[in-house]
PDB file of N, CA and C in Angstrom:
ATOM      1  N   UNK A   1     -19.390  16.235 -21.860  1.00  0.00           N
ATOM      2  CA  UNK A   1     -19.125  17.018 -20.655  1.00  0.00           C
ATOM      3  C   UNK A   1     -20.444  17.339 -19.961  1.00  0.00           C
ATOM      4  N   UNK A   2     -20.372  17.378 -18.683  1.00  0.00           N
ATOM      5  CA  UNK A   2     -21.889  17.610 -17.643  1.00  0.00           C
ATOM      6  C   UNK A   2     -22.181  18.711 -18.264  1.00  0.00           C
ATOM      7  N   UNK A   3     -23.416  19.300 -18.054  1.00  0.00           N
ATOM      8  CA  UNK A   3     -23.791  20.460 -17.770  1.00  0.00           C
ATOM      9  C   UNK A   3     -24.328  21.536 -16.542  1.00  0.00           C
ATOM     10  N   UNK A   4     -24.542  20.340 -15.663  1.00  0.00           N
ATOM     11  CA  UNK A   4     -24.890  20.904 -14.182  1.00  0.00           C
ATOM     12  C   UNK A   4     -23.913  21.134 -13.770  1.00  0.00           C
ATOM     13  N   UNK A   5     -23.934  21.992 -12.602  1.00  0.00           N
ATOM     14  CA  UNK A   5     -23.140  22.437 -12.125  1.00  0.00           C
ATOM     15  C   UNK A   5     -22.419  21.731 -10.732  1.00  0.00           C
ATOM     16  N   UNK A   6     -23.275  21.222 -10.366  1.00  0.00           N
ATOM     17  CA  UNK A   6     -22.883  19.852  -8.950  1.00  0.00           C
ATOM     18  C   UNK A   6     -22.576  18.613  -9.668  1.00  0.00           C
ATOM     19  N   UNK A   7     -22.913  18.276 -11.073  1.00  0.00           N
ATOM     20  CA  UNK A   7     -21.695  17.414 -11.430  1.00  0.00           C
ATOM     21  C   UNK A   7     -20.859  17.470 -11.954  1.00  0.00           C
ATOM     22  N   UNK A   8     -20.441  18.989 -12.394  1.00  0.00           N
ATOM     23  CA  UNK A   8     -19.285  19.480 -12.716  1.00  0.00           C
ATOM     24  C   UNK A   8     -18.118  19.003 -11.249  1.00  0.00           C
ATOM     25  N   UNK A   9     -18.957  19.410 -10.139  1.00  0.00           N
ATOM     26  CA  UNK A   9     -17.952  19.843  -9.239  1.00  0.00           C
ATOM     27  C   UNK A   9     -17.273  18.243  -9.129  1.00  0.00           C
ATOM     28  N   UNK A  10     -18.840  17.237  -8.870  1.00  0.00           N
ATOM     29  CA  UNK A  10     -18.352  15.812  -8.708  1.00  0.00           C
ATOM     30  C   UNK A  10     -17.254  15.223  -9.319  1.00  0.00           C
ATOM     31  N   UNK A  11     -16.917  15.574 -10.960  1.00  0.00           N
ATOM     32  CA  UNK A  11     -16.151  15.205 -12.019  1.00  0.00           C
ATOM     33  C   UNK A  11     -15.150  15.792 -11.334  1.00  0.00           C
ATOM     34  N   UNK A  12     -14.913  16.909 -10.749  1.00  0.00           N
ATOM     35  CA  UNK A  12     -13.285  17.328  -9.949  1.00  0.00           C
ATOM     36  C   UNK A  12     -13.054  16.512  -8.797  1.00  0.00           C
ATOM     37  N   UNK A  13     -14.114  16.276  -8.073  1.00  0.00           N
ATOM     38  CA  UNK A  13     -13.402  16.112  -6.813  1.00  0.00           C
ATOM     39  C   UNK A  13     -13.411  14.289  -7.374  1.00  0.00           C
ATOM     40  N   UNK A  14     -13.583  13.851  -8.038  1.00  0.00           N
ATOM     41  CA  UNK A  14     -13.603  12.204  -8.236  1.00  0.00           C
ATOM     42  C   UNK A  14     -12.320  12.014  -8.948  1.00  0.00           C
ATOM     43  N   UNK A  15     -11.955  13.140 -10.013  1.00  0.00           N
ATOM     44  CA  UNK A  15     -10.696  13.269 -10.149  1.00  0.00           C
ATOM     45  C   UNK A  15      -9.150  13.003  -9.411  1.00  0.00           C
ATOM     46  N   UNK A  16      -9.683  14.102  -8.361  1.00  0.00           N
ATOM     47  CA  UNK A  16      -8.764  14.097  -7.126  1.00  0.00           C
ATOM     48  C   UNK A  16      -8.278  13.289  -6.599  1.00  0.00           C
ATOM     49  N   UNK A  17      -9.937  12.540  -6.031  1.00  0.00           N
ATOM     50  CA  UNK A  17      -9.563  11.193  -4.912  1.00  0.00           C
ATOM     51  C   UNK A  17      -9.164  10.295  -5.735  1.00  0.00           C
ATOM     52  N   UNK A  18      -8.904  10.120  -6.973  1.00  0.00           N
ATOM     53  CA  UNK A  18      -8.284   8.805  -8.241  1.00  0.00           C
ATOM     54  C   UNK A  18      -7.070   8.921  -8.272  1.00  0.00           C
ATOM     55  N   UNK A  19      -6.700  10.411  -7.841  1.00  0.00           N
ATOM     56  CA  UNK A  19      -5.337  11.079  -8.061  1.00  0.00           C
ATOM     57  C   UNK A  19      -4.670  10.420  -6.888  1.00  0.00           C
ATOM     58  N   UNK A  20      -5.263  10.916  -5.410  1.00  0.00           N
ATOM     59  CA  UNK A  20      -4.809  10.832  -4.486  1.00  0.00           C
ATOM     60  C   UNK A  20      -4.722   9.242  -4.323  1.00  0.00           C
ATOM     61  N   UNK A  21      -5.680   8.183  -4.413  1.00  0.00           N
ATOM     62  CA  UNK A  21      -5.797   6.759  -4.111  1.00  0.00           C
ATOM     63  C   UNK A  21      -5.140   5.939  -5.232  1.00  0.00           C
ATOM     64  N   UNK A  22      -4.655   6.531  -6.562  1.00  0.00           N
ATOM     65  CA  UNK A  22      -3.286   5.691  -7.277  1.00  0.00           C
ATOM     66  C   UNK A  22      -2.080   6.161  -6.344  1.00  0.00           C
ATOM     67  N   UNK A  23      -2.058   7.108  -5.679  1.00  0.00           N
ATOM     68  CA  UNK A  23      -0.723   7.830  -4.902  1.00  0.00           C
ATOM     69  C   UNK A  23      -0.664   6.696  -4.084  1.00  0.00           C
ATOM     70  N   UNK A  24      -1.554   6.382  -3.444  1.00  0.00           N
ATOM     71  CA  UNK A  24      -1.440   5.776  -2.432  1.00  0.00           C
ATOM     72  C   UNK A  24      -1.621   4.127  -2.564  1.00  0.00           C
ATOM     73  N   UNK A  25      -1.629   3.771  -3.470  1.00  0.00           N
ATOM     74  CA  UNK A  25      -1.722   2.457  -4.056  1.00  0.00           C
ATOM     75  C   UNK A  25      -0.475   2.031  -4.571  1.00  0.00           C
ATOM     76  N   UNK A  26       0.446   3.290  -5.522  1.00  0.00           N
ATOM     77  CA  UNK A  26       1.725   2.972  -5.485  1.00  0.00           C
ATOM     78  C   UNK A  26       2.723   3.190  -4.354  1.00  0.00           C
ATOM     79  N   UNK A  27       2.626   4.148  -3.354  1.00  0.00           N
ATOM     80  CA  UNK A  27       3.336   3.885  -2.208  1.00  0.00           C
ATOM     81  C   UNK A  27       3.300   2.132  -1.170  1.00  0.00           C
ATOM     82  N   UNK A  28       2.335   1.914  -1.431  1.00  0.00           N
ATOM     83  CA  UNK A  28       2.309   0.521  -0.738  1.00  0.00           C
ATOM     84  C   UNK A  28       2.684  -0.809  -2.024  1.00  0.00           C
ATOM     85  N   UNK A  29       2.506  -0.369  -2.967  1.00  0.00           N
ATOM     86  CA  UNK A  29       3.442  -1.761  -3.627  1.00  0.00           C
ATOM     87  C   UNK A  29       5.012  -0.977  -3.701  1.00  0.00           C
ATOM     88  N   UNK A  30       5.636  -0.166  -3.714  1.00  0.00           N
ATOM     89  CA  UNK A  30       6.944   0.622  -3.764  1.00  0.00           C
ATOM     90  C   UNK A  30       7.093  -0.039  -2.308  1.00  0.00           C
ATOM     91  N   UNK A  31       6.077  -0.218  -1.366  1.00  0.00           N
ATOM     92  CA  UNK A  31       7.026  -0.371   0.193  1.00  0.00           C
ATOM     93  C   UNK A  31       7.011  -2.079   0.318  1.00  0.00           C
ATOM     94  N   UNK A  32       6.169  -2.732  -0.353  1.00  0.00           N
ATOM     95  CA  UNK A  32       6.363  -3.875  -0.747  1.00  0.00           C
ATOM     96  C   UNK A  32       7.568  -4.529  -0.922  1.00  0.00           C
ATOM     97  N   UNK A  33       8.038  -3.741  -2.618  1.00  0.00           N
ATOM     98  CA  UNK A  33       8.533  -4.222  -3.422  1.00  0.00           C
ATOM     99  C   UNK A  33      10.367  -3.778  -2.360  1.00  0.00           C
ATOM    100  N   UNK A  34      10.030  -2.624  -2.000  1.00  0.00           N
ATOM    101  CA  UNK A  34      11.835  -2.420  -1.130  1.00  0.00           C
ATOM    102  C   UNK A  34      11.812  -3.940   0.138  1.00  0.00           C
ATOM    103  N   UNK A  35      10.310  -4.290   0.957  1.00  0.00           N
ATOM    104  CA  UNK A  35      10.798  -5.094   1.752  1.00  0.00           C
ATOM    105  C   UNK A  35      11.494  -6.789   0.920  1.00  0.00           C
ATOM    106  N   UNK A  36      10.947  -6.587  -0.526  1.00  0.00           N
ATOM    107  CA  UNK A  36      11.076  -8.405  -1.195  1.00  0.00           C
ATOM    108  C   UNK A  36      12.624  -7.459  -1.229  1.00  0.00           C
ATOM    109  N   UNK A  37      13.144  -6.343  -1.768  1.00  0.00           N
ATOM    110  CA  UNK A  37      14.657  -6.676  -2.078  1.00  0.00           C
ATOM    111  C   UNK A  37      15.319  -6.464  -0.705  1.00  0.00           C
ATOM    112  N   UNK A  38      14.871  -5.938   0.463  1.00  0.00           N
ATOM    113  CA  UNK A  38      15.883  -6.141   1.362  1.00  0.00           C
ATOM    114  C   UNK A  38      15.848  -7.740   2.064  1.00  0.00           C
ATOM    115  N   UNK A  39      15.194  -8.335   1.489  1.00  0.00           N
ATOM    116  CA  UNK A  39      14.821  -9.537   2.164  1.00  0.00           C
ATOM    117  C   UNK A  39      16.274 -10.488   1.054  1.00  0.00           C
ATOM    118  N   UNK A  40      15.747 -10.124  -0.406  1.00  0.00           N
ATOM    119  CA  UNK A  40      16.696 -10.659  -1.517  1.00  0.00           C
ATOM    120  C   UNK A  40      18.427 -10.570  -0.668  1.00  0.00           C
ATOM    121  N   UNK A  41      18.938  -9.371  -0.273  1.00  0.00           N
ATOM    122  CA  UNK A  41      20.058  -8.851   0.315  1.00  0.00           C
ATOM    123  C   UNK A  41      20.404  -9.730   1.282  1.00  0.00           C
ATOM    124  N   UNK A  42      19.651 -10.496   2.085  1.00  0.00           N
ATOM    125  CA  UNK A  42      19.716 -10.857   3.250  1.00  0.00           C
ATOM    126  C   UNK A  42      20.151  -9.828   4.572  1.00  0.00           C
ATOM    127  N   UNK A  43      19.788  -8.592   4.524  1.00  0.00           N
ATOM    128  CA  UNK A  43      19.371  -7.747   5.469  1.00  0.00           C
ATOM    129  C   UNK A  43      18.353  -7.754   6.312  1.00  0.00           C
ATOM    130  N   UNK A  44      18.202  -8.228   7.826  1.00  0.00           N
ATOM    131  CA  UNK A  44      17.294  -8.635   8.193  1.00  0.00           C
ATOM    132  C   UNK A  44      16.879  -7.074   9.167  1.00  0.00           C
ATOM    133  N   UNK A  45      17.970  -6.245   9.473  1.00  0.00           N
ATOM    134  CA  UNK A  45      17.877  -5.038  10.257  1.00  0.00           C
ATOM    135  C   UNK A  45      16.832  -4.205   9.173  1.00  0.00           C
ATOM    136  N   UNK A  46      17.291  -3.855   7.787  1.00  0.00           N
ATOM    137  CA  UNK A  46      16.387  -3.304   6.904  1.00  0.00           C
ATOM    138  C   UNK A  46      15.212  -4.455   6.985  1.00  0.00           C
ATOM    139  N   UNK A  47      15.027  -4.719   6.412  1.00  0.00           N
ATOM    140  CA  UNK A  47      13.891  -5.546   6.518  1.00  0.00           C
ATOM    141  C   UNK A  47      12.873  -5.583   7.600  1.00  0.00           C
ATOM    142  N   UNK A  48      12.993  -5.900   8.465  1.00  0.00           N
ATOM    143  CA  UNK A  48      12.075  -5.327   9.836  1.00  0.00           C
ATOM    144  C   UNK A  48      11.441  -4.097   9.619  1.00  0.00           C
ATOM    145  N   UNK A  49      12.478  -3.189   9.133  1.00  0.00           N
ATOM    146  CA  UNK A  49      12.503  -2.008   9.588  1.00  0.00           C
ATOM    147  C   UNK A  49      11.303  -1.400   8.409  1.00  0.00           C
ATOM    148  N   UNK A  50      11.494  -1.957   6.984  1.00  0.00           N
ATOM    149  CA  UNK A  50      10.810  -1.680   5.974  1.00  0.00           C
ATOM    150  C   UNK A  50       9.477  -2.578   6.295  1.00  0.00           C
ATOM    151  N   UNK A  51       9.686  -3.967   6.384  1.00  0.00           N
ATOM    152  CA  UNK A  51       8.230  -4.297   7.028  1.00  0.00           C
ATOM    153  C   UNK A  51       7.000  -3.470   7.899  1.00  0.00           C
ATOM    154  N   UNK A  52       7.988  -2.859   9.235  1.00  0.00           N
ATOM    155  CA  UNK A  52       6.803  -2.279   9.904  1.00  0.00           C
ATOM    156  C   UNK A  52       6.453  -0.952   8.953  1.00  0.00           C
ATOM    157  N   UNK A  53       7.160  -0.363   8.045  1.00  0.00           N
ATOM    158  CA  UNK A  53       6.327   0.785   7.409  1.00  0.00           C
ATOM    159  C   UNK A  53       5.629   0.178   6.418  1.00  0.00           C
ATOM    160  N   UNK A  54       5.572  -0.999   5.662  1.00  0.00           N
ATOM    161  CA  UNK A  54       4.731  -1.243   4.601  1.00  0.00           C
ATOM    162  C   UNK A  54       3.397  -1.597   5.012  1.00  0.00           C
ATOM    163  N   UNK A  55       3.689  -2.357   6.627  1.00  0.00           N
ATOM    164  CA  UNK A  55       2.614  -2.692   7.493  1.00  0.00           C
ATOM    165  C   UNK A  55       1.196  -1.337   7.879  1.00  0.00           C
ATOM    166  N   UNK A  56       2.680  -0.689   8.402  1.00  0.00           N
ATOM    167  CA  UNK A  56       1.710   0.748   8.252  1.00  0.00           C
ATOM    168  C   UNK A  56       1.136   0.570   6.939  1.00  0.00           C
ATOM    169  N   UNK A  57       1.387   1.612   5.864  1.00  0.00           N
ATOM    170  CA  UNK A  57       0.533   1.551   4.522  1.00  0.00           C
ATOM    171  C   UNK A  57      -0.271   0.833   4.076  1.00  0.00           C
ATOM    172  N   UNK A  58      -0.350  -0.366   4.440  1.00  0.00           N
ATOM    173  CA  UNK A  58      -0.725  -1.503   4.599  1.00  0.00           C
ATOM    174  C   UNK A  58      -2.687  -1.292   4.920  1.00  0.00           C
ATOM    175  N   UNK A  59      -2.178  -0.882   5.926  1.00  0.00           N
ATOM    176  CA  UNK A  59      -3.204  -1.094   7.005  1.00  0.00           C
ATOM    177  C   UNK A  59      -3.985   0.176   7.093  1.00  0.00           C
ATOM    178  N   UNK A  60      -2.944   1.490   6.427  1.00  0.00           N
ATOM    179  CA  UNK A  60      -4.011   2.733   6.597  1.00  0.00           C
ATOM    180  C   UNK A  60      -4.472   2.571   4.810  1.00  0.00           C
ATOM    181  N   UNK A  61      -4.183   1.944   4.338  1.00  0.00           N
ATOM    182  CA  UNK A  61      -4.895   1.820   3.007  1.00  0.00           C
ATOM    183  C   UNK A  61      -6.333   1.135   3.013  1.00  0.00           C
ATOM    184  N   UNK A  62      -6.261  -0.088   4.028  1.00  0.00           N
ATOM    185  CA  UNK A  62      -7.560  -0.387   3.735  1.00  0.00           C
ATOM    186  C   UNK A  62      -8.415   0.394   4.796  1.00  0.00           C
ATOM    187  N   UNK A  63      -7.939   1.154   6.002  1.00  0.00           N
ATOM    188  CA  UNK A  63      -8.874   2.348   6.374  1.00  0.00           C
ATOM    189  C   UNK A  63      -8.959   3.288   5.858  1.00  0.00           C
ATOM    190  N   UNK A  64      -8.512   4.127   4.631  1.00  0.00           N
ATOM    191  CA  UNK A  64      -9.216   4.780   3.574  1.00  0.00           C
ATOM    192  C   UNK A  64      -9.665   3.936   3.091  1.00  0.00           C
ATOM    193  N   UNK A  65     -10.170   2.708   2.477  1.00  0.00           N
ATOM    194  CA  UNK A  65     -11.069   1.900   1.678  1.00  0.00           C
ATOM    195  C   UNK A  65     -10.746   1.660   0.169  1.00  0.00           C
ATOM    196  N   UNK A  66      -9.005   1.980  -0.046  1.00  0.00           N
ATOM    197  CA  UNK A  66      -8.683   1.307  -0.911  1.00  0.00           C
ATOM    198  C   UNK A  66      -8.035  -0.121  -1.465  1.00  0.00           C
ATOM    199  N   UNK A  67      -8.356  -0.854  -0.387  1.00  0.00           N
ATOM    200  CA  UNK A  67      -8.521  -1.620  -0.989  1.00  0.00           C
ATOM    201  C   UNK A  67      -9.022  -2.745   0.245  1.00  0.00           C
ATOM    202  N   UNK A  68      -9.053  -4.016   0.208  1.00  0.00           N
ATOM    203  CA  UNK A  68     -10.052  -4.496   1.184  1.00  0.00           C
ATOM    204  C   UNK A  68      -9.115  -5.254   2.387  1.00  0.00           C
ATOM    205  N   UNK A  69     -10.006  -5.919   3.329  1.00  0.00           N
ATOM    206  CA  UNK A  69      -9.108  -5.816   4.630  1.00  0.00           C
ATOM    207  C   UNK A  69      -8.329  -7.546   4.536  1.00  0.00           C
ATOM    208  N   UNK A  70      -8.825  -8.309   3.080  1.00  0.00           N
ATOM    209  CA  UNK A  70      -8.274  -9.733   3.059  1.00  0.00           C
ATOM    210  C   UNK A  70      -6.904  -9.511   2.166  1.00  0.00           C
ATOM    211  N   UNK A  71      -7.396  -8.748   1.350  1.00  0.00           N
ATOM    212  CA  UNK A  71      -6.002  -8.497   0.571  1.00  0.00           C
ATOM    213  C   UNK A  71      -4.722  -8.002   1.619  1.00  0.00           C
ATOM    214  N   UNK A  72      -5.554  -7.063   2.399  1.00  0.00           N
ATOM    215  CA  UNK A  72      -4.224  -6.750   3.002  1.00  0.00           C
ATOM    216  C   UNK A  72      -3.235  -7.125   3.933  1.00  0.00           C
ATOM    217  N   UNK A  73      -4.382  -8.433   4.573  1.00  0.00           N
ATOM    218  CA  UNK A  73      -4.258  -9.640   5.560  1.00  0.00           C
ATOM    219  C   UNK A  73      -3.332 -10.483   4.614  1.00  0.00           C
ATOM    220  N   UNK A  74      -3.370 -10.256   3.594  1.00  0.00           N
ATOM    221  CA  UNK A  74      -2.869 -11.749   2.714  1.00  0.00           C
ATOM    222  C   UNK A  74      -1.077 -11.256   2.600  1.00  0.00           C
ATOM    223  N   UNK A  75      -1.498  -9.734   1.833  1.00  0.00           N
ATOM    224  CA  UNK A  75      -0.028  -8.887   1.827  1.00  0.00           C
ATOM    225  C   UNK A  75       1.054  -9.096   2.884  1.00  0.00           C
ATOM    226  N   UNK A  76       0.156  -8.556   4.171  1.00  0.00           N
ATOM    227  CA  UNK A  76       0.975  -8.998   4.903  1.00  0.00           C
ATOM    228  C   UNK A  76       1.731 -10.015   5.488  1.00  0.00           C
ATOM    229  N   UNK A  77       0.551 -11.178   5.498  1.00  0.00           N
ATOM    230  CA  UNK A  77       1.290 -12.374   5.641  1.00  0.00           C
ATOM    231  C   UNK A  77       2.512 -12.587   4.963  1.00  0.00           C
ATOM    232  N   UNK A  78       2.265 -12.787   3.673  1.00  0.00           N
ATOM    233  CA  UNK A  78       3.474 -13.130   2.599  1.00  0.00           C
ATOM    234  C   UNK A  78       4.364 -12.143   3.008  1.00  0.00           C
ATOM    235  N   UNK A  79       4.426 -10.808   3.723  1.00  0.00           N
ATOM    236  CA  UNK A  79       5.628 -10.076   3.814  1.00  0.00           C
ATOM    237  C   UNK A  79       6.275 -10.632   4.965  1.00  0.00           C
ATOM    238  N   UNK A  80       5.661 -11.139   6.183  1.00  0.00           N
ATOM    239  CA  UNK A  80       6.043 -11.409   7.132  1.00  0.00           C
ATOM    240  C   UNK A  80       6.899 -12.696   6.895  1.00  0.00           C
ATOM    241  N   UNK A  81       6.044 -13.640   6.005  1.00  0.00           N
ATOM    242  CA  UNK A  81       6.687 -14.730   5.984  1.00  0.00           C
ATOM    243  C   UNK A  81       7.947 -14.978   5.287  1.00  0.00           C
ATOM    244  N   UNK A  82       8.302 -13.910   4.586  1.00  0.00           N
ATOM    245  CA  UNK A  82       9.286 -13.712   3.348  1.00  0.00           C
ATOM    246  C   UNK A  82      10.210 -12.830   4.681  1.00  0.00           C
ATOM    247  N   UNK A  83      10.278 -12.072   6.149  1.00  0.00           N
ATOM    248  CA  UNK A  83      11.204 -11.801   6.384  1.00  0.00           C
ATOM    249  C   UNK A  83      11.396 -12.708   7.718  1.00  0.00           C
ATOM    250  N   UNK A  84      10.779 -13.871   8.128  1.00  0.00           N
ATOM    251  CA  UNK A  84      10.918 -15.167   8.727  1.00  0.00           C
ATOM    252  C   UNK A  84      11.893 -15.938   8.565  1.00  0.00           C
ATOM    253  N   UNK A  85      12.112 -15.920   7.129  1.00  0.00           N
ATOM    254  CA  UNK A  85      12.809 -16.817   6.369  1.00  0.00           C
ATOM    255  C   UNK A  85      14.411 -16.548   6.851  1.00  0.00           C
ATOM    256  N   UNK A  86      14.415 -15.535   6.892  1.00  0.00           N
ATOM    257  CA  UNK A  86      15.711 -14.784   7.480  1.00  0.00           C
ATOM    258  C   UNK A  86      16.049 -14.953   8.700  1.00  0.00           C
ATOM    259  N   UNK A  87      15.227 -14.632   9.465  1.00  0.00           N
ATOM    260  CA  UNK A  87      15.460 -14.874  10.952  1.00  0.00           C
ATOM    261  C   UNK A  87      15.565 -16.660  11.204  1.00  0.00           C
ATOM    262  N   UNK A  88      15.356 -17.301  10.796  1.00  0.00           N
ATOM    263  CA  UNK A  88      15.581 -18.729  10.562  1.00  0.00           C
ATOM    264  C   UNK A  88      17.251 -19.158  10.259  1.00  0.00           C
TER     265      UNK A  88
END
């Protein structure tokens, strides 16, 4: 355990943001994973609809900086292209 007192505080607040950025790491594979099953359903109204919010999460994830801006380019693609398939 530290003994200073400013890396005491560091050890909390690094805590936090680990806390807060798994939160937010599982909200975007959870919004993922609902657009692959409304896509499975062949629901194309859900689907859109879940796309543009995963898009969101998506996209404000890698502007907090969790995670990077190819991954999320890539995510999206494959989501888009997986609710294409439908509209086809």
């Amino acid at each position: 355990m530290a003994q200073i007192k400013s890396q005491m505080k560091r050890i909390l607040t690094n805590e936090k943001a680990h806390v807060a950025n798994s939160q937010q790491k599982s909200a975007v594979r959870t919004s993922i994973k609902k657009v692959k099953l409304a896509v499975e359903a062949k629901d194309l109204a859900k689907a859109e609809e879940l796309l543009a919010k995963a898009t969101s999460l998506i996209d404000k994830s890698v502007s907090d900086g969790i995670q990077k801006q190819n991954t999320a380019n890539r995510q999206k693609a494959s989501l888009n292209k997986l609710v294409n398939t439908l509209r086809a």
